[in-house]
N, C-alpha and C. Protein backbone atom coordinates (compact mmCIF):
# COMPACT_ATOMS: atom_id res chain seq x y z
N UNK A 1 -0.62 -24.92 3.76
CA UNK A 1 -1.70 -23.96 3.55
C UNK A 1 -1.90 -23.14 4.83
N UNK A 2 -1.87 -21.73 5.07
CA UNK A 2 -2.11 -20.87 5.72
C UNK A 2 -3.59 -20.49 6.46
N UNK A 3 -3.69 -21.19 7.91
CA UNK A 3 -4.78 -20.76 8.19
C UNK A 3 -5.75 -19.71 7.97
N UNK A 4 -7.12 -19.51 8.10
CA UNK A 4 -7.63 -18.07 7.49
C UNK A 4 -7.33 -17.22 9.35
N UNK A 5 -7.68 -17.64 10.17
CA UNK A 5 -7.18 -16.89 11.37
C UNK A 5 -5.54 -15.99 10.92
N UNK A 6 -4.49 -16.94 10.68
CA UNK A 6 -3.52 -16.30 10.40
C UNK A 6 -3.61 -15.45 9.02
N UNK A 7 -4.27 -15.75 8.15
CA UNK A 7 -4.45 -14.67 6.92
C UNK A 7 -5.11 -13.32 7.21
N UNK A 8 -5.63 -13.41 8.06
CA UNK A 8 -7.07 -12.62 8.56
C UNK A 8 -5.81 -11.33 9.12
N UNK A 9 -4.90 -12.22 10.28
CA UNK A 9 -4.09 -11.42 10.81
C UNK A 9 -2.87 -10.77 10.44
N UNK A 10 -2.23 -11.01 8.81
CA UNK A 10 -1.45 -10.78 7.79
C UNK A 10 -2.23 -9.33 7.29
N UNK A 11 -3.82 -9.65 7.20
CA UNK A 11 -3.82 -8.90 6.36
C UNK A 11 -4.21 -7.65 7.43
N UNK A 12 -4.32 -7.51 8.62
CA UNK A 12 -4.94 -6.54 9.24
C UNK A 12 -3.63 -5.88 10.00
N UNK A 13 -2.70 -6.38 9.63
CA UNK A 13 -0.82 -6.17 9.95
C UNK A 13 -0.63 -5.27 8.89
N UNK A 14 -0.67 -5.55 7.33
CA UNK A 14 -0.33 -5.08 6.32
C UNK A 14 -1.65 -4.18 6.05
N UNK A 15 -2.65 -4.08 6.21
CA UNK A 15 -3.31 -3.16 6.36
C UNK A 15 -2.71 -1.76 6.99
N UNK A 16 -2.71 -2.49 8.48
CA UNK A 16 -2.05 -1.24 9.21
C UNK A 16 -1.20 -0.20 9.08
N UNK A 17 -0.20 -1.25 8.24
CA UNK A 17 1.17 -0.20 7.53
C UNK A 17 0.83 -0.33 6.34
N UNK A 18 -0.28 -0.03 5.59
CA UNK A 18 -0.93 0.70 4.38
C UNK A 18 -1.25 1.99 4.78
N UNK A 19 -2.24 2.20 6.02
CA UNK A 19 -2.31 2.99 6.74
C UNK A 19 -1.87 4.12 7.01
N UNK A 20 -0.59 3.41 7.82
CA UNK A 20 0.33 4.48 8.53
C UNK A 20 1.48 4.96 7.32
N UNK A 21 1.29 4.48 6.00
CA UNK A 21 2.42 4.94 4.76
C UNK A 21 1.77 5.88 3.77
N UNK A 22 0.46 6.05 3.69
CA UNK A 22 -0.70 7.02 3.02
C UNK A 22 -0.73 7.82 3.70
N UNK A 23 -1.81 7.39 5.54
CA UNK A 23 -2.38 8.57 6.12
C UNK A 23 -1.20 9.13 7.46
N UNK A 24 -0.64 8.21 7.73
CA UNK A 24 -0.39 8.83 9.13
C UNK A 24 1.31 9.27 8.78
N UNK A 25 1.94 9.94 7.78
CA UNK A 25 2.94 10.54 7.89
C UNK A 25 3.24 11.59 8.28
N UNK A 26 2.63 12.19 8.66
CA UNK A 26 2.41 13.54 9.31
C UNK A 26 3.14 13.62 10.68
N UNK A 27 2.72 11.93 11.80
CA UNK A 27 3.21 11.90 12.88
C UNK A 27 4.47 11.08 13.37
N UNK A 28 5.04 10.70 12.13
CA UNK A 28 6.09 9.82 12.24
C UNK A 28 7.51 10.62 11.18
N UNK A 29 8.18 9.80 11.67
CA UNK A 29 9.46 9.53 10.20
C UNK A 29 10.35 8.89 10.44
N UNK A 30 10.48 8.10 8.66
CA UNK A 30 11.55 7.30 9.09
C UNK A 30 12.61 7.53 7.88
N UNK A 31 13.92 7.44 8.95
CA UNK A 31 15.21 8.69 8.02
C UNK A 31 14.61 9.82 7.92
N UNK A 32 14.60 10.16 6.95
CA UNK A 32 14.34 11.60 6.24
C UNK A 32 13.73 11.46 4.97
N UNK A 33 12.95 10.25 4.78
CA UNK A 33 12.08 10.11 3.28
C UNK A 33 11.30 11.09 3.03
N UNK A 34 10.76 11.74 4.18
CA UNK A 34 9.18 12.84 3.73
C UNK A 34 9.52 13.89 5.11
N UNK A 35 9.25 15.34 4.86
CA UNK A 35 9.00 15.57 5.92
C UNK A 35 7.53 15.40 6.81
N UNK A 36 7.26 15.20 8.07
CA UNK A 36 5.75 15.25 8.60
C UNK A 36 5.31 16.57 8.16
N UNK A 37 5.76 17.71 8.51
CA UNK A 37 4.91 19.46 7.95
C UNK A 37 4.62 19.13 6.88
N UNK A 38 5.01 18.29 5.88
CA UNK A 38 4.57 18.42 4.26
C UNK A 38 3.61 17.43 4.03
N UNK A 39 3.25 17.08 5.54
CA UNK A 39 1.93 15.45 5.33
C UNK A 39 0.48 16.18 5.20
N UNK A 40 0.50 17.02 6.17
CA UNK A 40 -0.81 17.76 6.53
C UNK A 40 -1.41 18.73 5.35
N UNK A 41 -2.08 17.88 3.90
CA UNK A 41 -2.40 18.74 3.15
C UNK A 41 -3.78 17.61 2.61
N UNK A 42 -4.44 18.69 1.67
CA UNK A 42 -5.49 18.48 1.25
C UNK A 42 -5.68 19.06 -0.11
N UNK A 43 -5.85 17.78 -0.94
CA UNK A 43 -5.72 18.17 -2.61
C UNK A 43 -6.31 16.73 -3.06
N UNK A 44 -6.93 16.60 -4.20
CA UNK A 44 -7.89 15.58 -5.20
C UNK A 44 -7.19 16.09 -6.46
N UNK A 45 -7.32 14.84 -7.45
CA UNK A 45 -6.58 14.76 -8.59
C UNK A 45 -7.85 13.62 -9.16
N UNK A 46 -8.33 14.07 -10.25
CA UNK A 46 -9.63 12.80 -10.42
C UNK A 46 -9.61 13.18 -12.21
N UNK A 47 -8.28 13.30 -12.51
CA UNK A 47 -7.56 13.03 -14.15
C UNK A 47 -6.64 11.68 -14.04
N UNK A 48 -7.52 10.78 -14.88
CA UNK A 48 -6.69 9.50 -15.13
C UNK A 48 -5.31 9.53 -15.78
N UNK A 49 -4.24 8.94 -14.79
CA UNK A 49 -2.88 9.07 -15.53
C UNK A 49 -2.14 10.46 -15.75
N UNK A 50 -2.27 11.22 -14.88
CA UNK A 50 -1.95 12.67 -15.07
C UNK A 50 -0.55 12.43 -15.01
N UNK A 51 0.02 11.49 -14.51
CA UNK A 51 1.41 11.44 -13.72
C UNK A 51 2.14 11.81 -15.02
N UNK A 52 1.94 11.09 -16.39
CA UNK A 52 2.51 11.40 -18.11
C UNK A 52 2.48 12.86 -18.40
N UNK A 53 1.39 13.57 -17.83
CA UNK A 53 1.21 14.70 -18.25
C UNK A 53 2.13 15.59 -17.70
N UNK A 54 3.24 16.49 -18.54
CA UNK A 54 4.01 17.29 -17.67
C UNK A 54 4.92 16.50 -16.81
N UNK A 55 5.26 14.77 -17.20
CA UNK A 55 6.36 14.58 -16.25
C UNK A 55 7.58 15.11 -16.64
N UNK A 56 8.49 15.11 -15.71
CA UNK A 56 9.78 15.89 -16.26
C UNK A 56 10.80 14.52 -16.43
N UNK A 57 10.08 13.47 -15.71
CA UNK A 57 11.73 12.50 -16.24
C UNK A 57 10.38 11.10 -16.67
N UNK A 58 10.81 9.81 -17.25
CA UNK A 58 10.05 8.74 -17.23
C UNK A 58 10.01 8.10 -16.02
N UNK A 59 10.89 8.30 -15.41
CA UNK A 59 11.04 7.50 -13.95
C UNK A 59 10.03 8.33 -12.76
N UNK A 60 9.46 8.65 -13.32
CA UNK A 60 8.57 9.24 -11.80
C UNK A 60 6.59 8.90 -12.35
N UNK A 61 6.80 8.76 -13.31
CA UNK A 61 4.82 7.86 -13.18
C UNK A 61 5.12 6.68 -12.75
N UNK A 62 6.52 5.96 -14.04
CA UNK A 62 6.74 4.09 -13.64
C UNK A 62 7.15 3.87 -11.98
N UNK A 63 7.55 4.96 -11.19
CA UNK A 63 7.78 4.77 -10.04
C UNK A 63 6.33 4.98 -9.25
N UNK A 64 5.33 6.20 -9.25
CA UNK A 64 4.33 6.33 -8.61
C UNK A 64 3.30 5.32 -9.19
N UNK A 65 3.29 4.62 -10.54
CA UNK A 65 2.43 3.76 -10.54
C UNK A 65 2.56 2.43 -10.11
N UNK A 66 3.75 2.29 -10.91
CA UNK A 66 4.95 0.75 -9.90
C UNK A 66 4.19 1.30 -8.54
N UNK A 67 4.68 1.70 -8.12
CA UNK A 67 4.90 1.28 -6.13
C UNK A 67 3.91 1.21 -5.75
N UNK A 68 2.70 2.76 -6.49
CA UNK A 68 0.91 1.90 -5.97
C UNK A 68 0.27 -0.10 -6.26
N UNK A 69 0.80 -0.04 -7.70
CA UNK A 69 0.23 -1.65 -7.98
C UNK A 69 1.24 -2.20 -6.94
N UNK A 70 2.40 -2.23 -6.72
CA UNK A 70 2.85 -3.15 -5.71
C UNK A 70 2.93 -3.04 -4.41
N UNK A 71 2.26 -1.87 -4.24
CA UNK A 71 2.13 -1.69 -3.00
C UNK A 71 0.37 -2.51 -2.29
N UNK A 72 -0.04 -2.98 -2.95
CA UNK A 72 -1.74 -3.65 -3.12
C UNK A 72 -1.11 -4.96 -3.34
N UNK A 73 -0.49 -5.69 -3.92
CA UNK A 73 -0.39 -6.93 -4.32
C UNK A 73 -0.56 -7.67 -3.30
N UNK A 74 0.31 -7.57 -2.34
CA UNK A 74 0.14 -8.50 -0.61
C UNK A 74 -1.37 -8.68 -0.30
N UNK A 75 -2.12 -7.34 -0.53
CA UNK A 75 -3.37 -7.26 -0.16
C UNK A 75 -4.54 -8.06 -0.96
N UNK A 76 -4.45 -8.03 -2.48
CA UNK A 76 -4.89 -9.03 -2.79
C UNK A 76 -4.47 -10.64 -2.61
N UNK A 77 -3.24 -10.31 -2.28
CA UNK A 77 -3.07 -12.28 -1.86
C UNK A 77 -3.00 -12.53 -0.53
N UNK A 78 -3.42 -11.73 0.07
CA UNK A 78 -4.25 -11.86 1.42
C UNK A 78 -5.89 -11.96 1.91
N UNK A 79 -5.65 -11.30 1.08
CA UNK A 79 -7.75 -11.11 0.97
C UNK A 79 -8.11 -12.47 0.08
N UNK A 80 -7.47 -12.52 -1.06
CA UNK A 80 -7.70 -14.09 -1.75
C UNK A 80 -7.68 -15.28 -1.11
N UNK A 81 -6.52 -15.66 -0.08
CA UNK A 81 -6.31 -16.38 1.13
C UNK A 81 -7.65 -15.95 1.64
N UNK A 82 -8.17 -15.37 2.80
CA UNK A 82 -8.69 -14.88 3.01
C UNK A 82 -10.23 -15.60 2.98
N UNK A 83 -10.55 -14.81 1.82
CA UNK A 83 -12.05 -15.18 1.10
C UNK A 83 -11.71 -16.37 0.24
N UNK A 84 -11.51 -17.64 0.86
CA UNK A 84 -11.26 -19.00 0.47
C UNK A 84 -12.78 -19.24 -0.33
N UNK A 85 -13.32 -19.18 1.10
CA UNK A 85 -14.86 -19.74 0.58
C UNK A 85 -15.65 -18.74 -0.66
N UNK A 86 -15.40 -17.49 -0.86
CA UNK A 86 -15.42 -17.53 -1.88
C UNK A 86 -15.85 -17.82 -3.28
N UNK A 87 -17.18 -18.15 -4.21
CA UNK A 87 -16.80 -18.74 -5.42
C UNK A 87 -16.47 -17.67 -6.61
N UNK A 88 -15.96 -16.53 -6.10
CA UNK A 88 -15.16 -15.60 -7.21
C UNK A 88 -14.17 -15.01 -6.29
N UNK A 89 -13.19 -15.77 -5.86
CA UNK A 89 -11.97 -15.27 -4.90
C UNK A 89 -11.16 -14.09 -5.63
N UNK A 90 -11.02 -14.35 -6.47
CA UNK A 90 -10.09 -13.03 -7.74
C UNK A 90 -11.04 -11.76 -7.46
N UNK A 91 -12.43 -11.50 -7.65
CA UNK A 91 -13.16 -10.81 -8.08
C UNK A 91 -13.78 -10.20 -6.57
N UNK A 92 -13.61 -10.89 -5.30
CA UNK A 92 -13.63 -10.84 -4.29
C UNK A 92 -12.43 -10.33 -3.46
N UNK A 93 -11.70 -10.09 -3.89
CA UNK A 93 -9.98 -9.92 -3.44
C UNK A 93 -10.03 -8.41 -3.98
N UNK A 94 -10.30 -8.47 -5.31
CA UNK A 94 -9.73 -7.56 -5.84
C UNK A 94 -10.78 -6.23 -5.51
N UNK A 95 -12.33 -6.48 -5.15
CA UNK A 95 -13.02 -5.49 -4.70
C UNK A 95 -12.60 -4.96 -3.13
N UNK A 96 -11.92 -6.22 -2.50
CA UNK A 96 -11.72 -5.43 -0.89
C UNK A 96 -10.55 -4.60 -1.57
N UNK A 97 -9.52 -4.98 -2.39
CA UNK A 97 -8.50 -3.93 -2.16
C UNK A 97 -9.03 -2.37 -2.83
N UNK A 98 -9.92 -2.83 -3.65
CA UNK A 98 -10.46 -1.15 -4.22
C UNK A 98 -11.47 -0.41 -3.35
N UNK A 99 -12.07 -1.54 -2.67
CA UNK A 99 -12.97 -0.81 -1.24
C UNK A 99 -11.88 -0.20 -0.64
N UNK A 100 -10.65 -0.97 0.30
CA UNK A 100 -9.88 -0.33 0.79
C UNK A 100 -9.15 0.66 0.41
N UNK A 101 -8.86 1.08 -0.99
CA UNK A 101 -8.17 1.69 -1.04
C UNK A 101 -8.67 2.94 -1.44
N UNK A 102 -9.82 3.16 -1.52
CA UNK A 102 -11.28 3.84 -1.81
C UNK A 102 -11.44 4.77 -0.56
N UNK A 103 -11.64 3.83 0.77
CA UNK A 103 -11.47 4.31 2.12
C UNK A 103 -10.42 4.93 2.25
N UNK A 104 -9.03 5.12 1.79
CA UNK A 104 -7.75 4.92 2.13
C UNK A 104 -8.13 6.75 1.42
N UNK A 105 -8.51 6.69 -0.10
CA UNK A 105 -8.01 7.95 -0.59
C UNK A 105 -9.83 8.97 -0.41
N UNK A 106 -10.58 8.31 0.15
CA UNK A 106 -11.43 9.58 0.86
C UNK A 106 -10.97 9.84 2.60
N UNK A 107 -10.86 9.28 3.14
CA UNK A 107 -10.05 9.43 4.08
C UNK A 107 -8.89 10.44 4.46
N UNK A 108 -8.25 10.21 3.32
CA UNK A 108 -7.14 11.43 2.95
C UNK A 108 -7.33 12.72 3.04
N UNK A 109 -8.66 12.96 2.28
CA UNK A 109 -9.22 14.58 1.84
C UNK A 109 -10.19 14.70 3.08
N UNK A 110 -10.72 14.18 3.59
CA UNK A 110 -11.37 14.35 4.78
C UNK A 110 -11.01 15.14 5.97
N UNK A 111 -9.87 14.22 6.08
CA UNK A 111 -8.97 14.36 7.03
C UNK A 111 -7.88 15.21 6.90
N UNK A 112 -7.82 16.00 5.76
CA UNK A 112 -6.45 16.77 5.20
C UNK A 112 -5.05 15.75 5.56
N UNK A 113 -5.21 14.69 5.15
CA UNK A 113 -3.74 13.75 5.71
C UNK A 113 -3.10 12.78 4.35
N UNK A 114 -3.35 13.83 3.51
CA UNK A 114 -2.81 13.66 1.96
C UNK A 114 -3.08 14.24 0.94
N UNK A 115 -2.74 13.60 -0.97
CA UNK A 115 -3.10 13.73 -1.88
C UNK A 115 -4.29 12.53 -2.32
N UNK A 116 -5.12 12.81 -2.30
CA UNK A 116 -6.38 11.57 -2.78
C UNK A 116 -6.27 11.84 -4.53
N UNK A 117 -6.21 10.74 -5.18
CA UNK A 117 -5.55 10.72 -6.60
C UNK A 117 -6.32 9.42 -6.84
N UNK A 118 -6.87 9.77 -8.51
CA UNK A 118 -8.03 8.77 -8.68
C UNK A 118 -7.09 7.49 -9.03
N UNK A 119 -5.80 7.73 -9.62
CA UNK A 119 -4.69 7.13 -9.87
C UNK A 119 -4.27 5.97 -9.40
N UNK A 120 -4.11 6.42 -7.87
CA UNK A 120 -3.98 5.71 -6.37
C UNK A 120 -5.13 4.98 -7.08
N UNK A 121 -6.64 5.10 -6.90
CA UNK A 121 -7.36 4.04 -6.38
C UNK A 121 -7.32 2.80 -7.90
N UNK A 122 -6.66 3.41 -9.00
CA UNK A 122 -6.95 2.56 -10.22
C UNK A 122 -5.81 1.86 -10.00
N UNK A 123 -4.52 2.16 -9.82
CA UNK A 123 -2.89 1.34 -9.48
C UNK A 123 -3.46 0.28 -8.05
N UNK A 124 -3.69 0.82 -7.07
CA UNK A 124 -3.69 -0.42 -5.87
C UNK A 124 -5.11 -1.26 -6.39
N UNK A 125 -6.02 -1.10 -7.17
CA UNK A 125 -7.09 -1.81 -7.36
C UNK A 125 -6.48 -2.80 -8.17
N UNK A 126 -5.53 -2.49 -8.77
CA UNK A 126 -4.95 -3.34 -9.97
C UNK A 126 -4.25 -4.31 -9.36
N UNK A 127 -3.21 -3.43 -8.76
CA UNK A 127 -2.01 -4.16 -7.73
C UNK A 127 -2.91 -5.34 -6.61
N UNK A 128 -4.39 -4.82 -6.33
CA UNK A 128 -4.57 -6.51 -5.14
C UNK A 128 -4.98 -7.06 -6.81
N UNK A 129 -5.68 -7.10 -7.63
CA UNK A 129 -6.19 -8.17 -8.88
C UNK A 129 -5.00 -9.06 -9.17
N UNK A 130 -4.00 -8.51 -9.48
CA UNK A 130 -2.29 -8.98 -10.03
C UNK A 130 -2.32 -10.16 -8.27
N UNK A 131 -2.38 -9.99 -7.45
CA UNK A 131 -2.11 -10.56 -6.29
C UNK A 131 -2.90 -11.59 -5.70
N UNK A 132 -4.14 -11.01 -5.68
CA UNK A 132 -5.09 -12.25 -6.27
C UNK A 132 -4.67 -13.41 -7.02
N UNK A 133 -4.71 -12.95 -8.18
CA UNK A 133 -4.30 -13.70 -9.01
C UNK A 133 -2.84 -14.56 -9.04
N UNK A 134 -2.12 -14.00 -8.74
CA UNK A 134 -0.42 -14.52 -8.46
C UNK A 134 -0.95 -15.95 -7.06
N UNK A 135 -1.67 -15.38 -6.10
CA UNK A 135 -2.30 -16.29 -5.22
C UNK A 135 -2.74 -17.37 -5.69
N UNK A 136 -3.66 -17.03 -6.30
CA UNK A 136 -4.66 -18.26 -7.29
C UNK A 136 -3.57 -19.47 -8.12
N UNK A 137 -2.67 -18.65 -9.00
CA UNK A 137 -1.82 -19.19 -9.94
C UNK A 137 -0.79 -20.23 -9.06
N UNK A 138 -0.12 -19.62 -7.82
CA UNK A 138 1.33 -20.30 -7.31
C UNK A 138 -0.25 -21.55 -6.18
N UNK A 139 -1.04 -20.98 -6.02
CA UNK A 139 -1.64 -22.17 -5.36
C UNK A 139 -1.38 -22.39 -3.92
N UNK A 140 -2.46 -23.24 -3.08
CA UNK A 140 -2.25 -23.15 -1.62
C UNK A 140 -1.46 -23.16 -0.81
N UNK A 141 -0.10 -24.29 -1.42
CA UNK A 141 1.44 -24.91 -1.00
C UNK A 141 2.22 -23.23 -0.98
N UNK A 142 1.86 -22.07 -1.19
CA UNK A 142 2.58 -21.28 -0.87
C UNK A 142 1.78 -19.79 -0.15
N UNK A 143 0.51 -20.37 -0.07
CA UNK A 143 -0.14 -19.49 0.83
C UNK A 143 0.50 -19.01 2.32
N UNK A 144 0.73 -19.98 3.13
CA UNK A 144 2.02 -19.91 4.27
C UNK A 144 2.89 -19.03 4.41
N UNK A 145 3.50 -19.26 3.27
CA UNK A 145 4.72 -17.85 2.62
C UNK A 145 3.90 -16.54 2.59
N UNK A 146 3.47 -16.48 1.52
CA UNK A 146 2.57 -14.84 1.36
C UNK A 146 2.35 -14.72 2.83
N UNK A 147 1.61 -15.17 3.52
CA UNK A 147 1.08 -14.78 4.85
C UNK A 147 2.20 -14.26 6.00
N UNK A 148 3.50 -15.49 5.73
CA UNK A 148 4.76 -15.11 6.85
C UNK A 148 5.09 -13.91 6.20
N UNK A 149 5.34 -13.85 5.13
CA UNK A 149 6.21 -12.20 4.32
C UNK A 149 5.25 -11.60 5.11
N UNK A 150 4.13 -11.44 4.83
CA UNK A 150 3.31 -9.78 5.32
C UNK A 150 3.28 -9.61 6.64
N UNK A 151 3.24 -10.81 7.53
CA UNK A 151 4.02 -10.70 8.91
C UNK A 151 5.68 -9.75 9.03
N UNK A 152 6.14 -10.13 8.67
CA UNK A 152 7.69 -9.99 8.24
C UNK A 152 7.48 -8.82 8.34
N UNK A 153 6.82 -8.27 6.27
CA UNK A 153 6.99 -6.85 6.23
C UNK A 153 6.56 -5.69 7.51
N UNK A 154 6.03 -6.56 7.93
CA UNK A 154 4.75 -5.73 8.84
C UNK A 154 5.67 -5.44 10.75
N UNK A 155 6.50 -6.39 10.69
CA UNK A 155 7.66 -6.22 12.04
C UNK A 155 8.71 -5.29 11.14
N UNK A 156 9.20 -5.56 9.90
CA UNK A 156 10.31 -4.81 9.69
C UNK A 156 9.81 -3.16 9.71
N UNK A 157 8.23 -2.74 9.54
CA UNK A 157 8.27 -1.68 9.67
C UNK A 157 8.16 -1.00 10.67
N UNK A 158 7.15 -1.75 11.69
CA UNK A 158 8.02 -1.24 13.02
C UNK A 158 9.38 -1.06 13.41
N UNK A 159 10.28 -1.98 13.29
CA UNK A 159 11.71 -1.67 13.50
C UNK A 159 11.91 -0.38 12.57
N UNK A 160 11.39 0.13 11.38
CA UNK A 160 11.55 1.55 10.68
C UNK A 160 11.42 2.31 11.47
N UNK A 161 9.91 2.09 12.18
CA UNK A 161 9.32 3.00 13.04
C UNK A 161 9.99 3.69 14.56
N UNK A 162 10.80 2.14 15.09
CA UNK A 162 11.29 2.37 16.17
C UNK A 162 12.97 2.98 16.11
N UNK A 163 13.63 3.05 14.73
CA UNK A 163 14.30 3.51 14.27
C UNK A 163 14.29 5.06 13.98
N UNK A 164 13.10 5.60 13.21
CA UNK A 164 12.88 6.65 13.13
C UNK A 164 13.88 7.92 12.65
N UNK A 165 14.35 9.20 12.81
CA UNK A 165 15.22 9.66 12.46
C UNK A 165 16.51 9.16 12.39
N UNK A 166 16.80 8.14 13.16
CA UNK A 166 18.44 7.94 13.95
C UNK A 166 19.05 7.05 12.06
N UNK A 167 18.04 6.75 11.36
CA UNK A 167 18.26 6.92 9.54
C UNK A 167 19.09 7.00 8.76
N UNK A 168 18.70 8.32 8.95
CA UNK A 168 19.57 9.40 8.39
C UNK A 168 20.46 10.61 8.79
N UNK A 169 20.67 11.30 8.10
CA UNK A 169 21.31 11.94 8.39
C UNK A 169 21.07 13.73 7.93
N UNK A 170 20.61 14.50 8.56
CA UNK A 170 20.06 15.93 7.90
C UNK A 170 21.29 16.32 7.16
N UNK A 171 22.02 16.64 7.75
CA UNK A 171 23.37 17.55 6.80
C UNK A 171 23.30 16.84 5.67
N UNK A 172 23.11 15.57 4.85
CA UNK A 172 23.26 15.35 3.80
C UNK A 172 21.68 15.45 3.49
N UNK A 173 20.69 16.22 3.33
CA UNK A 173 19.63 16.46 2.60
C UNK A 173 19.77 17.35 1.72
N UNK A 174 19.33 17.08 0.30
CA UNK A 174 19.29 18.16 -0.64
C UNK A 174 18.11 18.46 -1.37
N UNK A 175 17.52 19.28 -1.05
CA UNK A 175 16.45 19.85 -1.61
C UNK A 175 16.17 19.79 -3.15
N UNK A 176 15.47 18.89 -4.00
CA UNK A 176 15.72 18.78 -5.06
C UNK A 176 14.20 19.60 -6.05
C-alpha cells in the first residue's frame, strides 16, 4: 500500500504535466507534435459533444474524447489513494479531478493559453471517476503501482522535455 505522502507527491508530479500538456505549450516542444505560435489562442466551446458534429473522419472525437478520459484516470487513482480517509473516496476523487480540470479549462481562456471546451471538463471528469473507481476495484495491494507509474510517467516527460526538438525531424512535416 502506497503511502499518502508518496500519493500526495504522484499526484502533484502528474498534475504538473497535466499542466504543462493543456497550458504551457506555447513555451516548449517536443518533436514537432504542436507548434508553440499555434498555443497562444483564446476560444470557448460550451456545446456538449460538438467533436460528432461536422467530424470529417470517426477517429478524431474517439481520439479527443479517448485521450481526455484517459488522460484524468491517473488523477482519479491518485486523488482516491489520496483521500483514503475519505467516506465517499469515488465521489471525492472524482470532484478534485473536475475541480481540477475546471481550473485547468478557465485558466486557458484567461490566460489566452488554449481551447477551453466544456467537453474537456465532461471527458477528464469522467476519466478521474473511471480511475477512482479502477483504484477502489484492483484495491490497496496495487496502490504502490498506480503511484510508481505516475512517478515514471512524470520523469519520462521530462526526458520529452529535455529532448525537445532533437524528435523530430522538420523536413518530414506535412501540413495536413
Amino acid at each position: 500500500m502506497a503511502s499518502r505522502r508518496a500519493a500526495a507527491g504522484a499526484l502533484l508530479a502528474y498534475l504538473c504535466v497535466v499542466i504543462a500538456l493543456t497550458m504551457l505549450k506555447a513555451f516548449y516542444r517536443i518533436g514537432y507534435l504542436w507548434d508553440p505560435a499555434n498555443q497562444m489562442r483564446r476560444g470557448v466551446s460550451l456545446l456538449p459533444l460538438d467533436e460528432f458534429v461536422g467530424a470529417t473522419s470517426w477517429f478524431k472525437p474517439i481520439f479527443e474524447y479517448g485521450g481526455n478520459v484517459a488522460f484524468f484516470i491517473p488523477v482519479g487513482m491518485l486523488a482516491y489513494i489520496l483521500f483514503e480517509r475519505s467516506t465517499r473516496q469515488i465521489m471525492t476523487a472524482t470532484l478534485f479531478g473536475a475541480g481540477f480540470s475546471l481550473l485547468v479549462e478557465v485558466s486557458q481562456y484567461v490566460f489566452a493559453l488554449g481551447f477551453s471546451d466544456i467537453d474537456d471538463l465532461v471527458m477528464n471528469t469522467l476519466g478521474a471517476f473511471i480511475g477512482a473507481t479502477l483504484a477502489k476495484w484492483c484495491g490497496p495491494k496495487l496502490h504502490g503501482l498506480w503511484v510508481a507509474l505516475s512517478y515514471v510517467a512524470a520523469v519520462v516527460f521530462v526526458g520529452l522535455l529535455i529532448a525537445g526538438e532533437s524528435l523530430g525531424d522538420p523536413s518530414k512535416i506535412k501540413n495536413i
